[in-house]
C-alpha atoms as a PDB file:
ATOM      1  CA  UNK A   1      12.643 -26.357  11.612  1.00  0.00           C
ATOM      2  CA  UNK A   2      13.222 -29.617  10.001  1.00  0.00           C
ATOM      3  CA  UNK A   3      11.203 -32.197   9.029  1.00  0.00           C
ATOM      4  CA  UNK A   4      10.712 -35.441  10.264  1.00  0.00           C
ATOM      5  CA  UNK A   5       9.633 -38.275   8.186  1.00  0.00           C
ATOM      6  CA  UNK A   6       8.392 -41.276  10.477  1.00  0.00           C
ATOM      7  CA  UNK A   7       8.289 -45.159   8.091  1.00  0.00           C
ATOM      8  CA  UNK A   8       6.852 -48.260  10.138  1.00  0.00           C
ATOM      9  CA  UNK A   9       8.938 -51.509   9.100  1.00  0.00           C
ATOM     10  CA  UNK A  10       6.992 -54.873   8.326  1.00  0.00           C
ATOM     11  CA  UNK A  11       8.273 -58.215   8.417  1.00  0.00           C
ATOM     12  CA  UNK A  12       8.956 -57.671   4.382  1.00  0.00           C
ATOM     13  CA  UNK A  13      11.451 -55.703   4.882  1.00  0.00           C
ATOM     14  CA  UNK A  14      13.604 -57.334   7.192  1.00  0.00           C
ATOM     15  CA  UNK A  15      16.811 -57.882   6.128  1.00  0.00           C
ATOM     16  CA  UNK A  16      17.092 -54.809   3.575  1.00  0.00           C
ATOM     17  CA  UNK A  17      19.719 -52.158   4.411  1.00  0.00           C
ATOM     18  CA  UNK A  18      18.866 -49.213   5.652  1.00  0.00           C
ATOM     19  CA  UNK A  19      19.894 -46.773   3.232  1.00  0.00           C
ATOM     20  CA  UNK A  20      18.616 -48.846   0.335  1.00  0.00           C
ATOM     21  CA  UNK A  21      14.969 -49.057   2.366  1.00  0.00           C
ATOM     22  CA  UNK A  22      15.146 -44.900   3.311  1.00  0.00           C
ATOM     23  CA  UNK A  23      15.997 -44.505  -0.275  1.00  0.00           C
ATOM     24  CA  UNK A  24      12.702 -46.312  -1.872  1.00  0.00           C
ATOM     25  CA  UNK A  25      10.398 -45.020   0.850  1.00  0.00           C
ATOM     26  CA  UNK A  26      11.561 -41.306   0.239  1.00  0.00           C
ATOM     27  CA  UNK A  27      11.916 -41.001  -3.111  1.00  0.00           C
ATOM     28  CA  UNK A  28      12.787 -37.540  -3.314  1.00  0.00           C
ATOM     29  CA  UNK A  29      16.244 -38.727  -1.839  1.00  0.00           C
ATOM     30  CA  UNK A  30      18.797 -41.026  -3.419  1.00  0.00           C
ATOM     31  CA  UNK A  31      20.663 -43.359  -1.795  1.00  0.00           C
ATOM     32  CA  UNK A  32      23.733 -41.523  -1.554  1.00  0.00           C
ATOM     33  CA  UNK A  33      21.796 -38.603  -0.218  1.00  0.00           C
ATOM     34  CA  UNK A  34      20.421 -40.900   2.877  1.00  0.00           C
ATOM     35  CA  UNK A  35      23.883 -42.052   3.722  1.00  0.00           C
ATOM     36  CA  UNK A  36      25.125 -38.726   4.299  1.00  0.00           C
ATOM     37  CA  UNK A  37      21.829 -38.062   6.102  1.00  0.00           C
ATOM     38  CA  UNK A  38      22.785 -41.080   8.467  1.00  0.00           C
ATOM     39  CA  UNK A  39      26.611 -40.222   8.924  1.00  0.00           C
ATOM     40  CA  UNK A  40      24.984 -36.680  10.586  1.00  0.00           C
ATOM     41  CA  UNK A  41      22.728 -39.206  12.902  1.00  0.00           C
ATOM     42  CA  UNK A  42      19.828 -37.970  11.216  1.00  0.00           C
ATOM     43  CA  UNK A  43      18.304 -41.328  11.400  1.00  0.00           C
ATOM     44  CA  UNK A  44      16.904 -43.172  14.000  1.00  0.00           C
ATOM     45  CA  UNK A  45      15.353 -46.936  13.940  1.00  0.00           C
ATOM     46  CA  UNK A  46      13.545 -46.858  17.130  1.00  0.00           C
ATOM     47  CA  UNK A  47      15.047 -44.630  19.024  1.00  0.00           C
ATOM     48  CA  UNK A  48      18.902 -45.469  18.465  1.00  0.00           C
ATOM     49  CA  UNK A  49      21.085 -43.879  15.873  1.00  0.00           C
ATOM     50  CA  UNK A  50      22.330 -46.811  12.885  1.00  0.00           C
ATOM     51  CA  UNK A  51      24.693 -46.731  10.678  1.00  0.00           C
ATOM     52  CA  UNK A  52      24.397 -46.768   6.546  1.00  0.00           C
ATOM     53  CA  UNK A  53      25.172 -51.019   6.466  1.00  0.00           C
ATOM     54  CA  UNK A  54      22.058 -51.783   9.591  1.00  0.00           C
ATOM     55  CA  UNK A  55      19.973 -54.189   8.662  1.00  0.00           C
ATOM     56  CA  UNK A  56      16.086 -53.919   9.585  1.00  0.00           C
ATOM     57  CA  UNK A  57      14.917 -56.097  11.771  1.00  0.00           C
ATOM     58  CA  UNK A  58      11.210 -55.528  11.070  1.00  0.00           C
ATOM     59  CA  UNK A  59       8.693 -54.146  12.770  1.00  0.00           C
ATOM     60  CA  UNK A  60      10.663 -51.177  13.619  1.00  0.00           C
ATOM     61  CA  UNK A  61      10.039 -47.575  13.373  1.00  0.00           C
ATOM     62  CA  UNK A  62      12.525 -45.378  11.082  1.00  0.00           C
ATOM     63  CA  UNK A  63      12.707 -41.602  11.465  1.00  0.00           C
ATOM     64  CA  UNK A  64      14.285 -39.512   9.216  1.00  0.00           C
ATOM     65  CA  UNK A  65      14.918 -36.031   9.961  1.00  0.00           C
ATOM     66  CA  UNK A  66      15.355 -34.480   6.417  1.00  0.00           C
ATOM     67  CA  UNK A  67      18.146 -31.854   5.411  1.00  0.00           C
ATOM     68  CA  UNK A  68      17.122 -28.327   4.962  1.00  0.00           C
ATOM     69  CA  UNK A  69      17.087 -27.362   1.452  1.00  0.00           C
ATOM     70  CA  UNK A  70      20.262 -25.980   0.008  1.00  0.00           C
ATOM     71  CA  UNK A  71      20.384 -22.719  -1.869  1.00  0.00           C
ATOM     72  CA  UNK A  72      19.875 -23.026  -5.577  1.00  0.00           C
ATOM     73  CA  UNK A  73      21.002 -20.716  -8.700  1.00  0.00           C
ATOM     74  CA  UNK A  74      16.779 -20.164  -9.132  1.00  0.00           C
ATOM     75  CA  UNK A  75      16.654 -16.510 -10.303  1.00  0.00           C
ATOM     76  CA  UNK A  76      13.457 -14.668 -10.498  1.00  0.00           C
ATOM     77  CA  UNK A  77      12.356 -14.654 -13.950  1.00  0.00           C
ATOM     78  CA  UNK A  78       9.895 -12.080 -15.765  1.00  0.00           C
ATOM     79  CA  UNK A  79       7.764 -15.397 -17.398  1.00  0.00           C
ATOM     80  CA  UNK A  80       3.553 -14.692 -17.814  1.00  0.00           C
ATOM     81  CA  UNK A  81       1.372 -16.540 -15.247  1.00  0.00           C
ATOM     82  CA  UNK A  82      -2.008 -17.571 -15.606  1.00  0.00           C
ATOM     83  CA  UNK A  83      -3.502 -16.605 -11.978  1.00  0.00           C
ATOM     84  CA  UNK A  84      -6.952 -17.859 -11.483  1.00  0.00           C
ATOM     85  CA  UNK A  85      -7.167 -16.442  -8.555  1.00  0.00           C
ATOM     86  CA  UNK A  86      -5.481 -14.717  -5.706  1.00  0.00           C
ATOM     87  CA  UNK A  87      -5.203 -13.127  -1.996  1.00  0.00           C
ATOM     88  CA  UNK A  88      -2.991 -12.653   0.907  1.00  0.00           C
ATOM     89  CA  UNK A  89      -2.374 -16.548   1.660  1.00  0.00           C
ATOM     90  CA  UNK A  90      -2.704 -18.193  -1.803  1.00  0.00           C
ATOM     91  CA  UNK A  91      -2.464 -18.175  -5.775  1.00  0.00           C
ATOM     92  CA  UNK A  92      -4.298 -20.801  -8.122  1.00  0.00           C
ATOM     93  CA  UNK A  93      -1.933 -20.698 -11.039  1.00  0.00           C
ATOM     94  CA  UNK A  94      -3.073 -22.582 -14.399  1.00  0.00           C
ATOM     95  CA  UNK A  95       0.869 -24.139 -15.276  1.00  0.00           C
ATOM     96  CA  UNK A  96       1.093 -24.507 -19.182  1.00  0.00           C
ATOM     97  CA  UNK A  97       1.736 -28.194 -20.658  1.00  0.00           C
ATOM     98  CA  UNK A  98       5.458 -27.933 -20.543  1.00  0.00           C
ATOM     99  CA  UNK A  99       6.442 -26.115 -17.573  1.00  0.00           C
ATOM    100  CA  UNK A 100       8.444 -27.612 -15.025  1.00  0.00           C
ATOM    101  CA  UNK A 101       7.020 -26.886 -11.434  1.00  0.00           C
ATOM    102  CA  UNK A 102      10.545 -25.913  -9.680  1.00  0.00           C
ATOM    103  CA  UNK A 103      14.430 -26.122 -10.329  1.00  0.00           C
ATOM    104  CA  UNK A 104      16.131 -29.396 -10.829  1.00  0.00           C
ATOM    105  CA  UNK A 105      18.668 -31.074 -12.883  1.00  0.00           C
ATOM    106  CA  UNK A 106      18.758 -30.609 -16.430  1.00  0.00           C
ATOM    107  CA  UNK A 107      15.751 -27.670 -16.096  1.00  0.00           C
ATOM    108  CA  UNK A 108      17.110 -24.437 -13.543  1.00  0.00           C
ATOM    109  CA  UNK A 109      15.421 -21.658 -15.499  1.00  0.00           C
ATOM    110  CA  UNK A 110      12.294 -21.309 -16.945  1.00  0.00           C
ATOM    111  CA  UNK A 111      10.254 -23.304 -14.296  1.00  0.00           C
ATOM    112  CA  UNK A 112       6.970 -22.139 -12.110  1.00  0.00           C
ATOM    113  CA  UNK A 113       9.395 -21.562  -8.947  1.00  0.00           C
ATOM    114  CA  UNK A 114      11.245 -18.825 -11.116  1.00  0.00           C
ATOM    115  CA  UNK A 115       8.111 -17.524 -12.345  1.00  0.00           C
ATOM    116  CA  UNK A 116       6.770 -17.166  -9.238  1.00  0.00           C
ATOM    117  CA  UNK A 117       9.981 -15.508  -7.672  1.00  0.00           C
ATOM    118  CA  UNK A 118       9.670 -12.671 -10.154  1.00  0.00           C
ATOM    119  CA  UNK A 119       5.943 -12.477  -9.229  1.00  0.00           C
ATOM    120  CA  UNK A 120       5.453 -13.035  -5.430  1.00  0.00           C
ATOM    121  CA  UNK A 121       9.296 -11.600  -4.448  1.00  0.00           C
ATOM    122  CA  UNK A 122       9.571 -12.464  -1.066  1.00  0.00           C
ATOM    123  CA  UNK A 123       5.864 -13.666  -0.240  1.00  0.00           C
ATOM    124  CA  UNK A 124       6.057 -17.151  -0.427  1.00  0.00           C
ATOM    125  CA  UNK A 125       5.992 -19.606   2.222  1.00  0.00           C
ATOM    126  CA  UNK A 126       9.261 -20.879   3.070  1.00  0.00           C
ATOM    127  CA  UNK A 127       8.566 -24.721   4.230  1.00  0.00           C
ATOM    128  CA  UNK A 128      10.087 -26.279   1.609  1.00  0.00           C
ATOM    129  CA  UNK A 129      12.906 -23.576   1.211  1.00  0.00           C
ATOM    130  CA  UNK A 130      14.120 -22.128  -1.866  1.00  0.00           C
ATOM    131  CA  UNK A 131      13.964 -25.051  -3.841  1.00  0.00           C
ATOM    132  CA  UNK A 132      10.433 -25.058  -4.071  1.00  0.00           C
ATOM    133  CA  UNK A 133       8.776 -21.713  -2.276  1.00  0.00           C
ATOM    134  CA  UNK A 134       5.270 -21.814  -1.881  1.00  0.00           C
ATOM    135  CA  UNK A 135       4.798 -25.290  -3.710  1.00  0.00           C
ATOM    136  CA  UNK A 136       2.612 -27.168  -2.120  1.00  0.00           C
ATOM    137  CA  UNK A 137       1.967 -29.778  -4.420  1.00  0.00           C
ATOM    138  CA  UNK A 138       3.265 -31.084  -7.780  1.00  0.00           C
ATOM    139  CA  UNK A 139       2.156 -31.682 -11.262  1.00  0.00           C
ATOM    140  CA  UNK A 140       4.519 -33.152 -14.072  1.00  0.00           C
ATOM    141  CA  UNK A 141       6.294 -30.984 -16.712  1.00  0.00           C
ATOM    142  CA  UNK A 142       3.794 -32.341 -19.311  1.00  0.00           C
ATOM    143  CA  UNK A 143       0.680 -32.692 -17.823  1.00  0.00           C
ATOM    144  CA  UNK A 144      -0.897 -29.175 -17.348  1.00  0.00           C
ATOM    145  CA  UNK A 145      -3.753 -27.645 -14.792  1.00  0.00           C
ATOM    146  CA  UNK A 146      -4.069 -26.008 -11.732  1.00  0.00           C
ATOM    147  CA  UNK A 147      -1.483 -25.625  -8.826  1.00  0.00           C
ATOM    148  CA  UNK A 148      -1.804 -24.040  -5.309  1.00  0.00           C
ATOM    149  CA  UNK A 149       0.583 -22.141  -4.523  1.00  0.00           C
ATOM    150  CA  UNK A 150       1.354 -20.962  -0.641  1.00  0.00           C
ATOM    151  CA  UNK A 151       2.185 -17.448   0.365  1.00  0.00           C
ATOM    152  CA  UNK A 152       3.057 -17.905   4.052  1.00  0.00           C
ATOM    153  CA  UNK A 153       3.568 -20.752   6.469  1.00  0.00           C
ATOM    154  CA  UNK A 154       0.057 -21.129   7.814  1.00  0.00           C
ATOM    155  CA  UNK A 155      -1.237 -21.300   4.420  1.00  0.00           C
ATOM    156  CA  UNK A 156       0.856 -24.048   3.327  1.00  0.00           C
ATOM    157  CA  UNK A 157       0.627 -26.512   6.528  1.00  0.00           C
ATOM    158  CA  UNK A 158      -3.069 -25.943   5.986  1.00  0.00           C
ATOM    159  CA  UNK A 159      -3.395 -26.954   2.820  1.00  0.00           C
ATOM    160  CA  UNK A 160      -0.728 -29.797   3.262  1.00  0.00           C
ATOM    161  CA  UNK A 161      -2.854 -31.056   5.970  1.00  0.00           C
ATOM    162  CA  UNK A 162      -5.901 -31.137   3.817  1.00  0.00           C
ATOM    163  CA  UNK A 163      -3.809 -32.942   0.792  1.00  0.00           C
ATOM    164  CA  UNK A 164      -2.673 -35.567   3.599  1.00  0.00           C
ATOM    165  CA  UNK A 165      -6.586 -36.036   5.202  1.00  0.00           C
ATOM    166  CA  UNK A 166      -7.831 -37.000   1.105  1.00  0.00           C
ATOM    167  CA  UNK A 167     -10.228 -33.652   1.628  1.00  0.00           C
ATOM    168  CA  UNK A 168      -8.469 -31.436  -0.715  1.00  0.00           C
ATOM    169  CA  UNK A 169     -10.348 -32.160  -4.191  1.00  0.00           C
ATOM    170  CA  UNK A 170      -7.937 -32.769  -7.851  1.00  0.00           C
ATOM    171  CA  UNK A 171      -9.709 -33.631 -10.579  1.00  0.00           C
ATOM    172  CA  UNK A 172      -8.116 -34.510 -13.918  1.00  0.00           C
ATOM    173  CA  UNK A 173      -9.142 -35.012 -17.246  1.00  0.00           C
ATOM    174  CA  UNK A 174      -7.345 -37.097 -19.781  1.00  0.00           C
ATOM    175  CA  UNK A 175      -7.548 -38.941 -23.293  1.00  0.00           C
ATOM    176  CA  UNK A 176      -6.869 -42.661 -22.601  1.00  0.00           C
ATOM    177  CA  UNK A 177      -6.243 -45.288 -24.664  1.00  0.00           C
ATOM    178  CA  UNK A 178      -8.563 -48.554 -25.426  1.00  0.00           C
ATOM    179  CA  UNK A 179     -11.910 -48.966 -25.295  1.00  0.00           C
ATOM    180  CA  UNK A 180     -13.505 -49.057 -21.330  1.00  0.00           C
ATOM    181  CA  UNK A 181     -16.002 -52.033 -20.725  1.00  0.00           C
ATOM    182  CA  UNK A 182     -16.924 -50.140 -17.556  1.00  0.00           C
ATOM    183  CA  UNK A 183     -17.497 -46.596 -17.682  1.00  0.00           C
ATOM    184  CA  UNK A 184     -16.499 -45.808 -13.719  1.00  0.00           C
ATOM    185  CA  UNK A 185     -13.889 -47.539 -11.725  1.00  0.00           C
ATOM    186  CA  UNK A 186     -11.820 -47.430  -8.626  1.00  0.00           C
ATOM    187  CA  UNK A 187      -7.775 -48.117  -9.033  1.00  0.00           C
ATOM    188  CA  UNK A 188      -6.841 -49.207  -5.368  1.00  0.00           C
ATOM    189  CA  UNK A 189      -3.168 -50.673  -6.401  1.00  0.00           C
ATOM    190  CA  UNK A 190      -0.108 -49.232  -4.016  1.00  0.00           C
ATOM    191  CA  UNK A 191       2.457 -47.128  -6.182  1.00  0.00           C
ATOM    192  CA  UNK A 192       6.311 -47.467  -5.213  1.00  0.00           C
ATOM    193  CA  UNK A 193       9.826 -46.775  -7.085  1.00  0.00           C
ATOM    194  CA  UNK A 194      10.519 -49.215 -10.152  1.00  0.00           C
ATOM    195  CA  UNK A 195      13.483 -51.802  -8.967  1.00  0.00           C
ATOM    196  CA  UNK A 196      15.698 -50.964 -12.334  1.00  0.00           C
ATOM    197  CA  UNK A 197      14.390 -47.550 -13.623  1.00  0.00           C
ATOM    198  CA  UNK A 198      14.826 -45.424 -11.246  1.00  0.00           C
ATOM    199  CA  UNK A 199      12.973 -42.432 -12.793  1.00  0.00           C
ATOM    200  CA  UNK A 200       9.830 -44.444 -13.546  1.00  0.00           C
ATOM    201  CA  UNK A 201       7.229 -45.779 -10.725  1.00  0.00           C
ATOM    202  CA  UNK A 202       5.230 -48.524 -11.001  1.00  0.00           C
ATOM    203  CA  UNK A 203       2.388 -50.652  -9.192  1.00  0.00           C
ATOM    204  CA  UNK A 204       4.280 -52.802  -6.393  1.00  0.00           C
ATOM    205  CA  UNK A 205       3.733 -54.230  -2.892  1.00  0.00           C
ATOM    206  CA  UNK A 206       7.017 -53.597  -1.961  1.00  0.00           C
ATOM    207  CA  UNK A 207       8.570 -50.557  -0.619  1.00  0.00           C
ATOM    208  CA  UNK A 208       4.919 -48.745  -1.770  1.00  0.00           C
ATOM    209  CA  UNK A 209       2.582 -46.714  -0.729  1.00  0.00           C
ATOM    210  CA  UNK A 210      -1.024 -46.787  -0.870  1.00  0.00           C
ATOM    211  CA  UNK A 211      -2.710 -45.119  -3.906  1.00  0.00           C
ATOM    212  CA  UNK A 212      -6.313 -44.900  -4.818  1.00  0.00           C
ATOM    213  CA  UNK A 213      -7.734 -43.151  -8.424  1.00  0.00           C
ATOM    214  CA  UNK A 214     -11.527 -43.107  -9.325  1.00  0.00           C
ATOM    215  CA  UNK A 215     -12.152 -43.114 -12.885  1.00  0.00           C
ATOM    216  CA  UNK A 216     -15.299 -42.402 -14.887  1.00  0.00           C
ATOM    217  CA  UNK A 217     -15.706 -42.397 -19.091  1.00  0.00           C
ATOM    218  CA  UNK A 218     -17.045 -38.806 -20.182  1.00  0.00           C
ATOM    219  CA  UNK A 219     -17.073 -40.496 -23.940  1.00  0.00           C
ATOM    220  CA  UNK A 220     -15.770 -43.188 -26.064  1.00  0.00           C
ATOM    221  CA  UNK A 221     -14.282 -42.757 -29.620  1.00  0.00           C
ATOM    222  CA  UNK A 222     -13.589 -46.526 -30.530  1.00  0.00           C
ATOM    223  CA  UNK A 223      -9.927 -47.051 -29.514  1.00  0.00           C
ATOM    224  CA  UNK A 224      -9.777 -43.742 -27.245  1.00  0.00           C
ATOM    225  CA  UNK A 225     -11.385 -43.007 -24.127  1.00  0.00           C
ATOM    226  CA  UNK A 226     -11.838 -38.898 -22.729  1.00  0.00           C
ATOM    227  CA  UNK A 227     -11.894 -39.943 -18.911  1.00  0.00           C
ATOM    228  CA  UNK A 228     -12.328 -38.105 -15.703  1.00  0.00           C
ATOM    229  CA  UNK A 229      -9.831 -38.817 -13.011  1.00  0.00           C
ATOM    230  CA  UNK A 230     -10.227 -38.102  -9.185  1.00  0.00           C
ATOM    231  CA  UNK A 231      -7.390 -38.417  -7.048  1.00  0.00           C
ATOM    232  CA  UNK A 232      -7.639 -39.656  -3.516  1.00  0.00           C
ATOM    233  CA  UNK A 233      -3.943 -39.883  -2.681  1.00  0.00           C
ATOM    234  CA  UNK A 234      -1.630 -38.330  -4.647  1.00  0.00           C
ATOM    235  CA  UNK A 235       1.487 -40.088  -5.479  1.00  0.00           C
ATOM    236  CA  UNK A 236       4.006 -39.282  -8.256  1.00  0.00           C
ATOM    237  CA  UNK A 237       2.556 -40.241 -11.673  1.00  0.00           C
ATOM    238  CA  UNK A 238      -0.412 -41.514 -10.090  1.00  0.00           C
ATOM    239  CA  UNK A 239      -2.738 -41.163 -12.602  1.00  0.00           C
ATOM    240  CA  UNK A 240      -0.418 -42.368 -15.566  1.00  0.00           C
ATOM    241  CA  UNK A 241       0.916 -45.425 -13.852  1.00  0.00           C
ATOM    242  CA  UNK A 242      -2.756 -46.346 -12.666  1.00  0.00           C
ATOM    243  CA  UNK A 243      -4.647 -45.851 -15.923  1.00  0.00           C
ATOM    244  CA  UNK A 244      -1.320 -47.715 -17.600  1.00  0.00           C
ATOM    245  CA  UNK A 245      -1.804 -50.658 -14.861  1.00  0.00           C
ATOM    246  CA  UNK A 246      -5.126 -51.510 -16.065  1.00  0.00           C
ATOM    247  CA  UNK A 247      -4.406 -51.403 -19.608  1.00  0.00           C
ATOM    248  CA  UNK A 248      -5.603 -47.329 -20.562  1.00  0.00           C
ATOM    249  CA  UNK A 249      -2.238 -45.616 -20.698  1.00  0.00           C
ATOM    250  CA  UNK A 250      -2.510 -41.759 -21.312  1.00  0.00           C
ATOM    251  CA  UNK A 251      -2.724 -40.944 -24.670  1.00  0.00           C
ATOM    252  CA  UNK A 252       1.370 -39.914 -25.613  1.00  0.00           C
ATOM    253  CA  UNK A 253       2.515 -40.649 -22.365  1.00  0.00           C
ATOM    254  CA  UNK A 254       6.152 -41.597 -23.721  1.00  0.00           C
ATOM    255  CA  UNK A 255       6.921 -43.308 -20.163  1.00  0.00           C
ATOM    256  CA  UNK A 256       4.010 -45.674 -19.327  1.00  0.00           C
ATOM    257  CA  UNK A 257       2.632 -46.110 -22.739  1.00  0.00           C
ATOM    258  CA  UNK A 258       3.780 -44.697 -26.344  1.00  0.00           C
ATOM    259  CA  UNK A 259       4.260 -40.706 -27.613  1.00  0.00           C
ATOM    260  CA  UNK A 260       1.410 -39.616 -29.809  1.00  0.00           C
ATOM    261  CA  UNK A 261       1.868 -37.059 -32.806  1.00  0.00           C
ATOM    262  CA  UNK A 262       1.027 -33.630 -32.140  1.00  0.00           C
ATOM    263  CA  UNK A 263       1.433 -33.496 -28.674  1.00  0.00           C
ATOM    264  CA  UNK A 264       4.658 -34.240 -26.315  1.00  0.00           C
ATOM    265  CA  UNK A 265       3.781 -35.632 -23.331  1.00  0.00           C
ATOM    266  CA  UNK A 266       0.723 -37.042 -21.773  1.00  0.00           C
ATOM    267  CA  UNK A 267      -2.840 -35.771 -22.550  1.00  0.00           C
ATOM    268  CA  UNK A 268      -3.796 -34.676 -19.464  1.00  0.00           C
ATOM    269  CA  UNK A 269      -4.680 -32.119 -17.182  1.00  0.00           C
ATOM    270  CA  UNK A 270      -5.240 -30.816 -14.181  1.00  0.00           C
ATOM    271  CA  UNK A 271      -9.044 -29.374 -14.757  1.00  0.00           C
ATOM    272  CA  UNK A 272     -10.647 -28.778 -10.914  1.00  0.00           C
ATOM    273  CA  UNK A 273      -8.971 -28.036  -7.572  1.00  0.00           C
ATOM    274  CA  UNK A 274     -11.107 -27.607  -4.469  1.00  0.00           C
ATOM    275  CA  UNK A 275      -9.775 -26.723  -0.643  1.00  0.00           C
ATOM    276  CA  UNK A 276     -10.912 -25.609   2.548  1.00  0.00           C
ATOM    277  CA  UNK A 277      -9.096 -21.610   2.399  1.00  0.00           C
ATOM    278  CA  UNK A 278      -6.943 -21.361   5.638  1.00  0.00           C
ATOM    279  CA  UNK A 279      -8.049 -18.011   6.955  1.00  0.00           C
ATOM    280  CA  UNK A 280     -11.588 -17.547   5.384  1.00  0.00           C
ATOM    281  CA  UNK A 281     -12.414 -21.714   6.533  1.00  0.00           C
ATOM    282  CA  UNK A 282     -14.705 -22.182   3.570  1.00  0.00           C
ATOM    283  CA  UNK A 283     -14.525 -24.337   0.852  1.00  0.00           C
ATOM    284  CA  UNK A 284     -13.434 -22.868  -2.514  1.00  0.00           C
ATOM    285  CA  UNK A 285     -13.074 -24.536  -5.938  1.00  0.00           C
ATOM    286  CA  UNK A 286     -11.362 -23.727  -9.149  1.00  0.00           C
ATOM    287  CA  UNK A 287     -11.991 -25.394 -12.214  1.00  0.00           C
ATOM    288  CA  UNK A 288     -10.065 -25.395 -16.224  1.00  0.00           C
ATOM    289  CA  UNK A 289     -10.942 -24.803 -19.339  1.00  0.00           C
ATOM    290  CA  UNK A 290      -9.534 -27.792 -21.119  1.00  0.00           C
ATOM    291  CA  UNK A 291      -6.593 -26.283 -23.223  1.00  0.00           C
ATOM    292  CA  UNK A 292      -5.838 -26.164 -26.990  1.00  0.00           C
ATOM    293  CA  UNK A 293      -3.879 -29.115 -27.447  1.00  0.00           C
ATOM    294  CA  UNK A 294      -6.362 -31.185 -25.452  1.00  0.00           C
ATOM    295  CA  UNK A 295      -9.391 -29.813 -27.846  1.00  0.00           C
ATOM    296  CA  UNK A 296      -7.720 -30.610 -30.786  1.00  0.00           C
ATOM    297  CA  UNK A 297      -6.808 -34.232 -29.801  1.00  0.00           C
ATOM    298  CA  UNK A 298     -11.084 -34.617 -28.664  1.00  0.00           C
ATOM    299  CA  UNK A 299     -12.057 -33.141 -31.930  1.00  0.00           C
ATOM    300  CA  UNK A 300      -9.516 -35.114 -34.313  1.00  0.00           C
ATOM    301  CA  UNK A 301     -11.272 -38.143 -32.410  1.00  0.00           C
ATOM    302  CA  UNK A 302     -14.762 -36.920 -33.011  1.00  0.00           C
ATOM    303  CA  UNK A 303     -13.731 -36.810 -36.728  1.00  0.00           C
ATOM    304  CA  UNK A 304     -12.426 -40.098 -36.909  1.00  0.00           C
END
């Protein structure tokens, strides 16, 4: 069955072409992508079918029913997992600093989805096809941590349900960057695609979403921070794009602040997942060591 993604139009967005609005809002799917999505009538603005040039008239409601996924060249590949744990409707994986979470462009092999292929074979839930089986949510190539991963149907709409609600507990922990006058903070600042660069998101009242991040300082080191991040919504580079908002990128985050030697990529990860389990209905959490790369930044900064 496909999906249908329902958007509510304000007055700010009156004017803007469809396409270009679908395209922002969704930001899984380009803009080319949405056209061919309308020229199938998969779109709707209030009820009536539009074509790719409408214009919104604001306060309208937009529904888009989204393309099943298209077969991929993802092969099951023989690459070690870290299970934390496991049964009949779930796995907790713990995904390595470097490890893309599923297929896409410029990285088809060596990712979590063909990982788990080779793992689970056919027991994986199939909502989000065979781009991403059993993924129910997402953590960047570079920042590593626990997943969930789904193994049937029920499984994953519970879960995504929880993730939607704001009851499904992620906890990070990262090395920031400049000293914190406050040791605990909430980031309430709504997260949306950057205008020009289209690969990087940024904090924006237009075209957003809401996005919430509570903060605390575990310990200072001068012009470094080790932090504690809980997510309440969970929008793409969340974390990095709030902490970078109010002046603490990530410690080598190359994309919202500046690379750092001996690590690629962002310290951060992904150290405590809790969740209501869909068939037992109690609440289970999972929690990380912090990894080596991550110790070896905290003690270089207890040195200095």
């Amino acid at each position: 069955m496909s999906e249908i993604i329902t958007l509510v139009c304000t007055s700010e967005d009156c004017g803007k072409r469809i396409d270009k609005y679908i395209s922002e809002r969704i930001t899984e799917l380009t803009r080319s992508a949405v056209q061919v999505i309308i020229s199938k009538n998969a779109v709707t603005v209030s009820g009536k079918s539009v074509s790719k040039n409408y214009k919104i008239k604001g306060n309208e409601t937009v529904s888009v029913e989204m393309p099943e996924p298209e077969p991929t060249d993802a092969v099951p590949e023989n690459i070690p997992l870290n299970i934390i744990y496991e049964d009949s409707d779930l796995l907790v994986v713990n995904k390595p600093k470097g490890m893309v979470v599923h297929p896409a462009h410029g990285n088809y092999s060596g990712t979590l989805v063909n990982a788990l292929l080779y793992y689970c074979g056919d027991s994986l839930s199939g909502i989000n096809g065979v781009i991403r089986p059993g993924i129910v949510h997402r953590i960047d190539k570079n920042t590593s941590g626990l997943l969930i991963v789904a193994k049937n149907d029920k499984a994953h709409l519970h879960l995504s349900e929880q993730i939607k609600s704001h009851s499904f507990t992620r906890e990070y922990e990262a090395v920031a960057c400049g000293y914190f006058k406050e040791t605990e903070g909430t980031v309430d600042a709504p997260i949306g695609r950057h205008k020009t660069e289209r690969k990087k998101m940024c904090v924006t009242s237009e075209n957003s979403r809401n996005a919430v991040t509570h903060y605390s300082v575990i310990k200072q080191y001068g012009g470094y921070a080790h932090i504690r991040c809980r997510l309440e919504t969970g929008r793409t580079h969340q974390i990095r794009v709030h902490m970078a908002y109010i002046g603490h990128p990530i410690l080598g985050d190359e994309v919202y602040g500046k690379s750092y030697k001996g690590i690629e990529g962002q310290c951060l990860h992904a150290r405590k997942i809790g969740f209501i389990h869909p068939s037992a209905h109690k609440y289970m959490e999972f929690t990380s060591p912090l990894p080596e790369y991550f110790v070896s930044i905290i003690n270089k900064l207890e040195r200095s």
